[in-house]
Structures are given as C-alpha cells and as structure tokens.
N, C-alpha and C. Protein backbone atom coordinates (compact mmCIF):
# COMPACT_ATOMS: atom_id res chain seq x y z
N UNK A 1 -19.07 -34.93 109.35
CA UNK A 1 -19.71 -33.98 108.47
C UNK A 1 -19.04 -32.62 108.63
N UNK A 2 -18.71 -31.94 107.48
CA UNK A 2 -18.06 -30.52 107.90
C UNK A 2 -18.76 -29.94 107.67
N UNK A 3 -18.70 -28.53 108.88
CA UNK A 3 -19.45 -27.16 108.77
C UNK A 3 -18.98 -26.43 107.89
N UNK A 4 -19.89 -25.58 107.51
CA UNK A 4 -19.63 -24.59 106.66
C UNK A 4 -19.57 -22.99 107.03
N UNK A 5 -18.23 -22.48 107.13
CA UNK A 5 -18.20 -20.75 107.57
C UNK A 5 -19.15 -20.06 107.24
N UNK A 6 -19.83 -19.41 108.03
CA UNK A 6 -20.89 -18.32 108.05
C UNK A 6 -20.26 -17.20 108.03
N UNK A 7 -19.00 -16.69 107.43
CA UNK A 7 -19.06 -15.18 107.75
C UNK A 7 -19.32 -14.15 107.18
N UNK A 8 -19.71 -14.84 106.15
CA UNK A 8 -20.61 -13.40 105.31
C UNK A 8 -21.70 -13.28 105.73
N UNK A 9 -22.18 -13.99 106.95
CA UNK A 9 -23.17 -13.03 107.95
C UNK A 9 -22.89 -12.25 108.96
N UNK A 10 -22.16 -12.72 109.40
CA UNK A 10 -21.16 -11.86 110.15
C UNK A 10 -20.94 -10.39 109.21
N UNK A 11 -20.25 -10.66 108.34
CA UNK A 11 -19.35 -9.31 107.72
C UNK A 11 -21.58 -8.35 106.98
N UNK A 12 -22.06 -9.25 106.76
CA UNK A 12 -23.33 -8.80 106.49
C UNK A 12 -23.85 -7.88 107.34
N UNK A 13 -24.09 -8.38 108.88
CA UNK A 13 -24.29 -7.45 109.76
C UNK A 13 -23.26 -6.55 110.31
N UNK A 14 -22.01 -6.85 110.01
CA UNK A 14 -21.14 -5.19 110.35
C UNK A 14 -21.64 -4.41 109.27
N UNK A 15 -21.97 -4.72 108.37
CA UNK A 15 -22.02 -3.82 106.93
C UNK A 15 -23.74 -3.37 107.15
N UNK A 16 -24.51 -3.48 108.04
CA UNK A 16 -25.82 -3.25 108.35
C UNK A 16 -25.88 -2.61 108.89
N UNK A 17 -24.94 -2.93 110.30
CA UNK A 17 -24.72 -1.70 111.07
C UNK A 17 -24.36 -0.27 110.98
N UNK A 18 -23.09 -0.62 110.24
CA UNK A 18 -22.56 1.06 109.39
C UNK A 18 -23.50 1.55 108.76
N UNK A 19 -24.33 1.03 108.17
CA UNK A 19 -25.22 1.44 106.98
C UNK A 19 -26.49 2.42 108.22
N UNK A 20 -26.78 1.56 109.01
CA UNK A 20 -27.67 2.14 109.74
C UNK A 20 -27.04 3.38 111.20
N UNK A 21 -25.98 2.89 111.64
CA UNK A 21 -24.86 4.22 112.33
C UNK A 21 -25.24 5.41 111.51
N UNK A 22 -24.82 5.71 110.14
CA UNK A 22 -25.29 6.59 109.53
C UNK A 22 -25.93 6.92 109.12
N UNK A 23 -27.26 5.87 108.85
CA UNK A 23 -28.62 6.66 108.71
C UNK A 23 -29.05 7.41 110.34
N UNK A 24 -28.85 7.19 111.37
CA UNK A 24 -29.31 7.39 112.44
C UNK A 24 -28.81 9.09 112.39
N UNK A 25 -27.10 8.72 112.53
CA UNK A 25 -26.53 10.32 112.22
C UNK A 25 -27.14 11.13 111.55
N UNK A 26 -27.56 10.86 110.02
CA UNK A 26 -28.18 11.54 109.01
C UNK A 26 -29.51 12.24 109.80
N UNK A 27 -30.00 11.39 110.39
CA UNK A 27 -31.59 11.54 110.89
C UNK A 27 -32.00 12.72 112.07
N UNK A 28 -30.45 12.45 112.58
CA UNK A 28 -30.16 13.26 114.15
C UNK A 28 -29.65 14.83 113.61
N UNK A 29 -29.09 14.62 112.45
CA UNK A 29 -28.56 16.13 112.21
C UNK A 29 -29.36 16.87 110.66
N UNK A 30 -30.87 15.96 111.05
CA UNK A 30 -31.60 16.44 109.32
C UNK A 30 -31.11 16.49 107.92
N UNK A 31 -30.43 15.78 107.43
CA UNK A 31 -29.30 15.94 106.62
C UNK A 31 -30.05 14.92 105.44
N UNK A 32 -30.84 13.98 106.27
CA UNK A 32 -31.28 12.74 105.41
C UNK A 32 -32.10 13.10 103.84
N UNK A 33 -32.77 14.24 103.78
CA UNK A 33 -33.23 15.18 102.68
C UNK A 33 -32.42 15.47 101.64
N UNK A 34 -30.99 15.00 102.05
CA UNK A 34 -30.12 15.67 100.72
C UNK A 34 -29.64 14.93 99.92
N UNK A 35 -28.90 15.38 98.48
CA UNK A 35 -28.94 15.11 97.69
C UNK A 35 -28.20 13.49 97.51
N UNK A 36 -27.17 14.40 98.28
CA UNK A 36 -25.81 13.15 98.08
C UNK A 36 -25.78 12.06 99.17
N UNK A 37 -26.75 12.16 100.12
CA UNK A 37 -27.27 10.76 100.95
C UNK A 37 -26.97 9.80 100.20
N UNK A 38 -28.05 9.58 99.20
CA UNK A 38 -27.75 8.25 98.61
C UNK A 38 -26.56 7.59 97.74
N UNK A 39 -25.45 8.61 97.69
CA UNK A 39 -24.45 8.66 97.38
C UNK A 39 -23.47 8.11 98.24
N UNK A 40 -23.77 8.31 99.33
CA UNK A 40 -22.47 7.88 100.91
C UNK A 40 -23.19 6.56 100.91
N UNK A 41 -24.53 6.23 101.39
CA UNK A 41 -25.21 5.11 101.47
C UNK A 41 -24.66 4.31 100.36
N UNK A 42 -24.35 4.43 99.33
CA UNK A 42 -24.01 3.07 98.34
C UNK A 42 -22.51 3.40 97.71
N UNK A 43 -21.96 3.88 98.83
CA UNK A 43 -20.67 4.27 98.76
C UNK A 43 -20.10 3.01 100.03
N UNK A 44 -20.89 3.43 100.86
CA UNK A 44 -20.77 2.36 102.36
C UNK A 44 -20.82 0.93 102.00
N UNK A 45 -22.13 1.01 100.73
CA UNK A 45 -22.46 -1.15 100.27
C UNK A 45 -21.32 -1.11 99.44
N UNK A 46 -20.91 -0.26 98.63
CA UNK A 46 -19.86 -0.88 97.59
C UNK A 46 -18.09 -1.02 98.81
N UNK A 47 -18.15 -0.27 99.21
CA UNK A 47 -16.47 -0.50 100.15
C UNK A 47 -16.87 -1.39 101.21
N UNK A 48 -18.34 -1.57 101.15
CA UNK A 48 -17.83 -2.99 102.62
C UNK A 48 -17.90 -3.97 101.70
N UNK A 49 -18.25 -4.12 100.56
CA UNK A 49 -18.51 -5.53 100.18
C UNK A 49 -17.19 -6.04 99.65
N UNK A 50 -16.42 -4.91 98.75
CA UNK A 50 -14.89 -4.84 98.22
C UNK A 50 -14.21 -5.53 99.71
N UNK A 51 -14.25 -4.29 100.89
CA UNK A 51 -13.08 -4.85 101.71
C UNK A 51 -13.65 -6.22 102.43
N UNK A 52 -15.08 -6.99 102.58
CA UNK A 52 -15.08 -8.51 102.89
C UNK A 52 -14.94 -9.21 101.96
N UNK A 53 -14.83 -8.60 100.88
CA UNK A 53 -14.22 -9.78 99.73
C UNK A 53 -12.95 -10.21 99.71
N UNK A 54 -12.02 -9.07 99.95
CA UNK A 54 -10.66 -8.71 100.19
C UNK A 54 -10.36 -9.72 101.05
N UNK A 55 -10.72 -9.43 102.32
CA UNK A 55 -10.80 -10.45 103.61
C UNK A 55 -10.76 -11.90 103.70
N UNK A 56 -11.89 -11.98 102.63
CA UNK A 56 -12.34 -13.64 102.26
C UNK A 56 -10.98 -14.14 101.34
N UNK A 57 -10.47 -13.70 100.76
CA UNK A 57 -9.66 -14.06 99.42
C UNK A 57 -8.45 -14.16 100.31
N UNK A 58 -7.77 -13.16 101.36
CA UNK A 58 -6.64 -13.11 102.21
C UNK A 58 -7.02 -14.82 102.95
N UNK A 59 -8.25 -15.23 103.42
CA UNK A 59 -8.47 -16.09 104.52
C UNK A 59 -8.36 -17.41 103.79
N UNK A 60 -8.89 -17.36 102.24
CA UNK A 60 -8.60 -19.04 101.41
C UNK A 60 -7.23 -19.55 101.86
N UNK A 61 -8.05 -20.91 101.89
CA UNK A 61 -6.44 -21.53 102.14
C UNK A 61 -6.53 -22.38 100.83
N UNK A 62 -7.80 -21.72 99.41
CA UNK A 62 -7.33 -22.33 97.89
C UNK A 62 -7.84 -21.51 97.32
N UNK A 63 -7.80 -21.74 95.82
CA UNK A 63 -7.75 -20.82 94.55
C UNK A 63 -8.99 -20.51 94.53
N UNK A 64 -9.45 -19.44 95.05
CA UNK A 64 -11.07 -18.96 94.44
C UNK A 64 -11.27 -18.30 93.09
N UNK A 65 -12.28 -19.07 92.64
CA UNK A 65 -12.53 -18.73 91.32
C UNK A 65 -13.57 -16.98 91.07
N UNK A 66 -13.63 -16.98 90.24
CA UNK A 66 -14.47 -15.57 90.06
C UNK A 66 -15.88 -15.60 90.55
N UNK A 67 -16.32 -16.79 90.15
CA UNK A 67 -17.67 -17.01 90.55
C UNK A 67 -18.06 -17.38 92.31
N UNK A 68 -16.92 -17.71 92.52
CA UNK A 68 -17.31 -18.29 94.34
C UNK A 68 -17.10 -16.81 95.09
N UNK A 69 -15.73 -15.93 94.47
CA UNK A 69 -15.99 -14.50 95.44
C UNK A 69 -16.92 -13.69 95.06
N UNK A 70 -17.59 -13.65 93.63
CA UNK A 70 -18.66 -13.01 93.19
C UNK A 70 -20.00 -13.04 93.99
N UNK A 71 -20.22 -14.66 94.54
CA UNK A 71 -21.49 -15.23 95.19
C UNK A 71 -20.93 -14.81 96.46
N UNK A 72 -19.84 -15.05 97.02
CA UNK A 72 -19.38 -14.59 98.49
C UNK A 72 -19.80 -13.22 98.74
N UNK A 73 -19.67 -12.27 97.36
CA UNK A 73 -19.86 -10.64 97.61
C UNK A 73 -21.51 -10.37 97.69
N UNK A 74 -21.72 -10.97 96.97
CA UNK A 74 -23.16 -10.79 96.94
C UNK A 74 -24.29 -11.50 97.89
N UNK A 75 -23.40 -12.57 99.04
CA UNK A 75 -24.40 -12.90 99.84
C UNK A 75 -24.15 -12.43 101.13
N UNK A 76 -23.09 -11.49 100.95
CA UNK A 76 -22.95 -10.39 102.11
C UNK A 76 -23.85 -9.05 102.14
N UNK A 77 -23.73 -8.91 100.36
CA UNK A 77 -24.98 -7.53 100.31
C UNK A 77 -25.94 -7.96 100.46
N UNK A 78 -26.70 -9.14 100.47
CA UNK A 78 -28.70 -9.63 100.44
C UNK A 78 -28.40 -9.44 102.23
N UNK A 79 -27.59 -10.29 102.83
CA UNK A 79 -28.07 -10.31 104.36
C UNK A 79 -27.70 -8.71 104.86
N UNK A 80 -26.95 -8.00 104.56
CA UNK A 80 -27.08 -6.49 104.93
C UNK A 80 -28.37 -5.50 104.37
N UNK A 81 -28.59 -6.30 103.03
CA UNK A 81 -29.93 -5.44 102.60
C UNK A 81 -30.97 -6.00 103.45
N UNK A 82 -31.15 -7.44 103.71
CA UNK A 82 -32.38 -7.88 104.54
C UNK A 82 -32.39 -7.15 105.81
N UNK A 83 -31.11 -7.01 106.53
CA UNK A 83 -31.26 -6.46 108.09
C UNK A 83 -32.00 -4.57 107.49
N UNK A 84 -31.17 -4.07 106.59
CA UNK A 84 -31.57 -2.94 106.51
C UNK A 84 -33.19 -2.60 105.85
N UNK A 85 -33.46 -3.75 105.27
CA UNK A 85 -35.17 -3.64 105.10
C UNK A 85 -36.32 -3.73 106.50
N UNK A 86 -35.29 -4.27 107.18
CA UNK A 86 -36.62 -4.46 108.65
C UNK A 86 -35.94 -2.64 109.01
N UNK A 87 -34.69 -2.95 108.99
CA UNK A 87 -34.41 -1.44 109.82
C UNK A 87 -35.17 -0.50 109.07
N UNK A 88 -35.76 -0.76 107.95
CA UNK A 88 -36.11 0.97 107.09
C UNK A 88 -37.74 1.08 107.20
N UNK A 89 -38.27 -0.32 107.76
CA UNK A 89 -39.47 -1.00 107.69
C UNK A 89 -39.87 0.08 109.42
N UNK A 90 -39.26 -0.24 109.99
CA UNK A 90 -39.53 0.09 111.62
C UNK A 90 -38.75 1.73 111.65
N UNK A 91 -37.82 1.88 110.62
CA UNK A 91 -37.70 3.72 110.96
C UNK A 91 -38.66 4.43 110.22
N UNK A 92 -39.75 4.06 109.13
CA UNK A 92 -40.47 4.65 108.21
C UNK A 92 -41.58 4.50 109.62
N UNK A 93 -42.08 3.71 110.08
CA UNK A 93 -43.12 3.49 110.47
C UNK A 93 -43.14 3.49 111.92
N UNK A 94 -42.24 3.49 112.77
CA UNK A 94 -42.49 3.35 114.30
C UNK A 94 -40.89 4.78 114.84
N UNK A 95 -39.75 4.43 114.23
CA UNK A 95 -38.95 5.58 114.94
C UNK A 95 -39.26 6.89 114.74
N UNK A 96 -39.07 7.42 113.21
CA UNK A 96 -39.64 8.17 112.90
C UNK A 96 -40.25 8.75 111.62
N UNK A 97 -41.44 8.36 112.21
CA UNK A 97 -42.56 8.38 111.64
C UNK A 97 -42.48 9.96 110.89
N UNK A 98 -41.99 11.23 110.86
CA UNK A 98 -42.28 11.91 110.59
C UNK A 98 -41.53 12.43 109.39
N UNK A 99 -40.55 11.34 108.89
CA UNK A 99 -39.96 11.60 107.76
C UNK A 99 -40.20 11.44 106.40
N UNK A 100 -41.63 10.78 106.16
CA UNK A 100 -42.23 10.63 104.99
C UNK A 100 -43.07 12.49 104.72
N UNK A 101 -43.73 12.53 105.65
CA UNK A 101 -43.94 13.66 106.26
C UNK A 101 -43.26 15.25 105.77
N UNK A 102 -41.51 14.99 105.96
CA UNK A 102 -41.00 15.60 105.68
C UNK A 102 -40.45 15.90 104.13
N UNK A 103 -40.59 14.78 103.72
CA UNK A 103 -40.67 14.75 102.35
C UNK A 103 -41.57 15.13 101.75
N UNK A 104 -42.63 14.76 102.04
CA UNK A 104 -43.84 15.49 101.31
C UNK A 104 -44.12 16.53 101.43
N UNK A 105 -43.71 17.60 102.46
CA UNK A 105 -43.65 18.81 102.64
C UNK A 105 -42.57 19.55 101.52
N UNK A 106 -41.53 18.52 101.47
CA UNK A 106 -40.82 19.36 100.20
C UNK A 106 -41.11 19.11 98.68
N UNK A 107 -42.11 17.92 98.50
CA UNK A 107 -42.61 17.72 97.50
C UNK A 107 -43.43 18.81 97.01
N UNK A 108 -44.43 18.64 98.02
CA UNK A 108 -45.21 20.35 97.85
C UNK A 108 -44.57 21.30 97.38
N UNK A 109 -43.43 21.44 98.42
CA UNK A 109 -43.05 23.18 97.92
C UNK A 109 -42.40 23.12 96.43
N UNK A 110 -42.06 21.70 96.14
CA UNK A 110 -41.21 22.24 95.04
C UNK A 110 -42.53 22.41 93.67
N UNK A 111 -43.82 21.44 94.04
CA UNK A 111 -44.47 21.87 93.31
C UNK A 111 -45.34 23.11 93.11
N UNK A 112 -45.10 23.45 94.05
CA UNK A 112 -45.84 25.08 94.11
C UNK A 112 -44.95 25.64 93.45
N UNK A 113 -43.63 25.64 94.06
CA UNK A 113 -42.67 26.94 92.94
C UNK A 113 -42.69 26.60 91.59
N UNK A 114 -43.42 25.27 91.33
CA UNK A 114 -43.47 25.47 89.64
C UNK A 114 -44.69 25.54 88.96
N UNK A 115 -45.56 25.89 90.03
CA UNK A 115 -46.81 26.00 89.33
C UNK A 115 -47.68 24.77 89.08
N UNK A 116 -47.32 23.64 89.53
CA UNK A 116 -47.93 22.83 89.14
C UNK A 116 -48.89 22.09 89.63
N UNK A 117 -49.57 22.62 90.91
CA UNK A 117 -50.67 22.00 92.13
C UNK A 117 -51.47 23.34 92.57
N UNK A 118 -52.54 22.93 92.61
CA UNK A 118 -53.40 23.76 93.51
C UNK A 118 -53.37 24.03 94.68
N UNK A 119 -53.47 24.70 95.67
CA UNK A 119 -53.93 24.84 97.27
C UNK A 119 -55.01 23.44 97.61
N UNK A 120 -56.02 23.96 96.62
CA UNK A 120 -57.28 22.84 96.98
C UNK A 120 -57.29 21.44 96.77
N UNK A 121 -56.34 21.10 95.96
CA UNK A 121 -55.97 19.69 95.83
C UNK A 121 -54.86 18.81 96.59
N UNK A 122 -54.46 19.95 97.65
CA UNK A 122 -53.24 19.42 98.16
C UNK A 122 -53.63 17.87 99.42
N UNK A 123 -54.71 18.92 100.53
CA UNK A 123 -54.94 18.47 101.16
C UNK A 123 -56.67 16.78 100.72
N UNK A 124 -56.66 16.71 99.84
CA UNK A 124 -57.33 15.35 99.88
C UNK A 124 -56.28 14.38 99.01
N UNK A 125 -55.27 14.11 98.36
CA UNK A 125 -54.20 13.46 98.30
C UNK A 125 -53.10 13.29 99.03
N UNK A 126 -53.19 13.78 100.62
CA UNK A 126 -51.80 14.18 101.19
C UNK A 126 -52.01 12.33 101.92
N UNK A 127 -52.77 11.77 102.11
CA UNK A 127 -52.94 9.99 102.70
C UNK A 127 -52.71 9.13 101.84
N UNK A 128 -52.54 9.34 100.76
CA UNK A 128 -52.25 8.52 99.25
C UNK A 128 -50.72 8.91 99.02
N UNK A 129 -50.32 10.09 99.17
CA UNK A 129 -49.06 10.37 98.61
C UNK A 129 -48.05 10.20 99.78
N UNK A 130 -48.46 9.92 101.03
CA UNK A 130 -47.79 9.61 102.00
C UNK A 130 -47.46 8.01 101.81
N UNK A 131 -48.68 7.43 101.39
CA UNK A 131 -48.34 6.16 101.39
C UNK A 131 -47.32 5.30 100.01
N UNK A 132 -47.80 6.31 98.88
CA UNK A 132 -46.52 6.48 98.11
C UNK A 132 -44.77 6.39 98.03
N UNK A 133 -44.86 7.33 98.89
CA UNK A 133 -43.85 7.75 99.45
C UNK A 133 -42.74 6.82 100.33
N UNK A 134 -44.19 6.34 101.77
CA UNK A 134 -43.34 5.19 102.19
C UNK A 134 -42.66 4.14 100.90
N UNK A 135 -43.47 3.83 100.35
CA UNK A 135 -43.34 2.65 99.41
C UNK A 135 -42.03 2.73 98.91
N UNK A 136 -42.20 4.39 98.32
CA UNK A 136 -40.86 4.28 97.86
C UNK A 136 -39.39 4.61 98.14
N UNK A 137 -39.85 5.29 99.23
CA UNK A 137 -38.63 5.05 100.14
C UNK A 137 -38.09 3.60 100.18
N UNK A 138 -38.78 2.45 100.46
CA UNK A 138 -38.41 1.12 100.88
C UNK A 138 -38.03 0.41 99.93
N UNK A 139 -38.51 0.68 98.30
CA UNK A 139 -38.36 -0.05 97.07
C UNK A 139 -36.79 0.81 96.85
N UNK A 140 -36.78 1.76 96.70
CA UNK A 140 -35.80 2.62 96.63
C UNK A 140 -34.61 1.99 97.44
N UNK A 141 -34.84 2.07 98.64
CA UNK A 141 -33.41 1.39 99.50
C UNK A 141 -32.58 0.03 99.05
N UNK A 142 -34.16 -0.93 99.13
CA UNK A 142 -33.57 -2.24 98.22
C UNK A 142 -32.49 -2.16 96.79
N UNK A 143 -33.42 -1.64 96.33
CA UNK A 143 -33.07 -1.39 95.22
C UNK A 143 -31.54 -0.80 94.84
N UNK A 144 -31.42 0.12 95.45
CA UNK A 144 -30.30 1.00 95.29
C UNK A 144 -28.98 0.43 96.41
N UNK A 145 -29.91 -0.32 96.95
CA UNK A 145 -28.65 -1.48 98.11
C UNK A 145 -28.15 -2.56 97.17
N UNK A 146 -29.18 -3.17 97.27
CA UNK A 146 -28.47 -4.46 95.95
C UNK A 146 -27.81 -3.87 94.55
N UNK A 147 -28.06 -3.12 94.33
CA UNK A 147 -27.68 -2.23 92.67
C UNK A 147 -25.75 -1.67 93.51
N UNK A 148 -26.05 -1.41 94.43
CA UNK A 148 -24.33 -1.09 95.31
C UNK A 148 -23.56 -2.34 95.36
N UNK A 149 -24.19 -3.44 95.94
CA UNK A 149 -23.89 -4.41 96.28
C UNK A 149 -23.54 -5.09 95.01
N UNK A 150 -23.86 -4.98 94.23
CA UNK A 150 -24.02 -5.64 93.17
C UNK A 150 -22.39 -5.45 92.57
N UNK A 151 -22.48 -3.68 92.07
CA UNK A 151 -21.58 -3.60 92.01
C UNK A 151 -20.22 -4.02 92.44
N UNK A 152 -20.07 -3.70 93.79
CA UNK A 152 -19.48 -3.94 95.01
C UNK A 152 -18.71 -5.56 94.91
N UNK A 153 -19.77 -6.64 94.58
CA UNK A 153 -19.23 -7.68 94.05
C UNK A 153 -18.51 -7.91 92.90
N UNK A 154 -19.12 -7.58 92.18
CA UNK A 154 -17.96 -7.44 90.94
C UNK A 154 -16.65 -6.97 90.90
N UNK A 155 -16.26 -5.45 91.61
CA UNK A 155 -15.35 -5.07 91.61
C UNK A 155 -14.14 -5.62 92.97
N UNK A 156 -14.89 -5.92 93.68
CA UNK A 156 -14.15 -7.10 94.60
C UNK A 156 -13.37 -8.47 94.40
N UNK A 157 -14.66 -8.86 93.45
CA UNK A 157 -14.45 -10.11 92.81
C UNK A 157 -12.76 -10.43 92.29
N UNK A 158 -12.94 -9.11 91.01
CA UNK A 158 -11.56 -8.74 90.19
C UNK A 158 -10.45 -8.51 90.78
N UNK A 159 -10.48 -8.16 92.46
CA UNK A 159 -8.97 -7.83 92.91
C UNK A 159 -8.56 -9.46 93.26
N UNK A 160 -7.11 -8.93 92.72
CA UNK A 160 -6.63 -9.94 92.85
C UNK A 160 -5.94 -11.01 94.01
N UNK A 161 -6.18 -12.36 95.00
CA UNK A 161 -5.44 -12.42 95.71
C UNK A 161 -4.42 -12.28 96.44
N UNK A 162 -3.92 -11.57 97.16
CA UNK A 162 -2.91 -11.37 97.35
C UNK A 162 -1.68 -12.55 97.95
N UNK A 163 -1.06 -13.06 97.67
CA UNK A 163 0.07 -14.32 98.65
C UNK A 163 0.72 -13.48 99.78
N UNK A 164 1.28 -12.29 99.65
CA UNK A 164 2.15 -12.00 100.56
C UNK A 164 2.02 -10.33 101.21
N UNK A 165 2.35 -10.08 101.91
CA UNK A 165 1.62 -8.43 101.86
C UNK A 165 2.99 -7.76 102.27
C-alpha cells in the first residue's frame, strides 16, 4: 500500500508559525492597532503559500495539473488557518486578554471625536461590545487568512514548473 506525503502540513505549520512570530512581535511592540497589520499578515499567507507551491512543483517527479497545485495551495492555507484559529482563540482569551480591551478603547475615542455616543451609554454596552469584538477579531482572521490563501493559491498555481534552474 503506498503512503501518501504530508507536507503541506508540514509547510502549513512553518507558515503558522511565521504568521504567529509576528503577531507576537506586533503584540510586544503595540503595533497590532495599525492600519497596515493586516496587510503584512496576508502578505505572509499569500508568499508562503506561492513559495510551498513553488517547492511542491520543483519536488514532482510528474506533470501537475492546475487543479492538483491549486488543492496543494490551498490545503496548506486551511491547516495554517486552523493552527492560527486556536492561536487567535487562546491570544484573545488567555495571553492577552487585554487587547479586545484595547480596541474598544479606540472605538470609543473615535466615536466621541465624532459626536456620535454619549458618556452615559458607554459604560452599560462596554460587555456586549467586547464580546463583539472578540468575535470579530476571530471571524476576521479566518476570513482574511483563507481570502490570502486563497489568493496565494491561485497565483502559485500559475507559475510555471521549472525543469532546470
């Protein structure tokens, strides 16, 4: 009976790791608030998934079709998005806890500078909008992981084998 290569779990969890190396950085130097975060973050899913596609296509020893490196790219982004959903699951809620927190503090301010919240209404929605928040932090990550990944496969997909380097 022949086995079948696992290394798009492999290349899944290097690509989990980076992903989370730099959320940690982000976290350590407050940075995670800004704009273009989510910009590097699905900058990271689209170039790891390109260069293990790359990898995979160098390692055939036959003709891969569009559809087998397409599924190859894309079952490297689900197992990097799965590791990074427990990771975002346990940094929202047990590392640190105080970054939903921090968001909602700038939610506030930005709605105060526009006029659009009361003083008195702040504080009996602040347990609802926290929990909001988590949510969407976590729908958000998925989301915007696989939507990288996604990409990421496609444009991987299209490079072409190389025979000789």
């Amino acid at each position: 009976m022949e086995t079948k290569e696992k290394s798009h779990i492999n290349k899944g969890v290097a690509l989990a790791i980076a992903w989370i190396i730099v959320d940690i950085i982000l976290q350590l130097s407050h940075k995670k608030l800004e704009n273009w975060v989510v910009f590097l973050q699905g900058g990271i899913i689209v170039i790891g998934v390109i260069v293990s596609l790359v990898i995979y296509k160098m390692k055939a020893e036959k003709t891969i079709t569009f559809s087998n490196s397409f599924g190859y790219g894309f079952q490297v982004c689900a197992v990097a998005v799965c590791i990074m959903f427990i990771y975002s699951l346990l940094s929202i809620y047990v590392f640190s806890s105080d970054y939903p927190n921090e968001m909602y503090l700038q939610s506030i301010e930005n709605a105060l500078k526009q006029q659009k919240l009361s003083n008195s209404s702040l504080d009996s929605q602040k347990e609802v909008a926290l929990k909001v928040i988590r949510i969407g932090i976590i729908s958000a990550m998925v989301m915007t992981s696989l939507g990288a990944g996604l990409v990421g496969a496609l444009i991987g997909s299209i490079i072409p084998k190389k025979t000789t380097i």
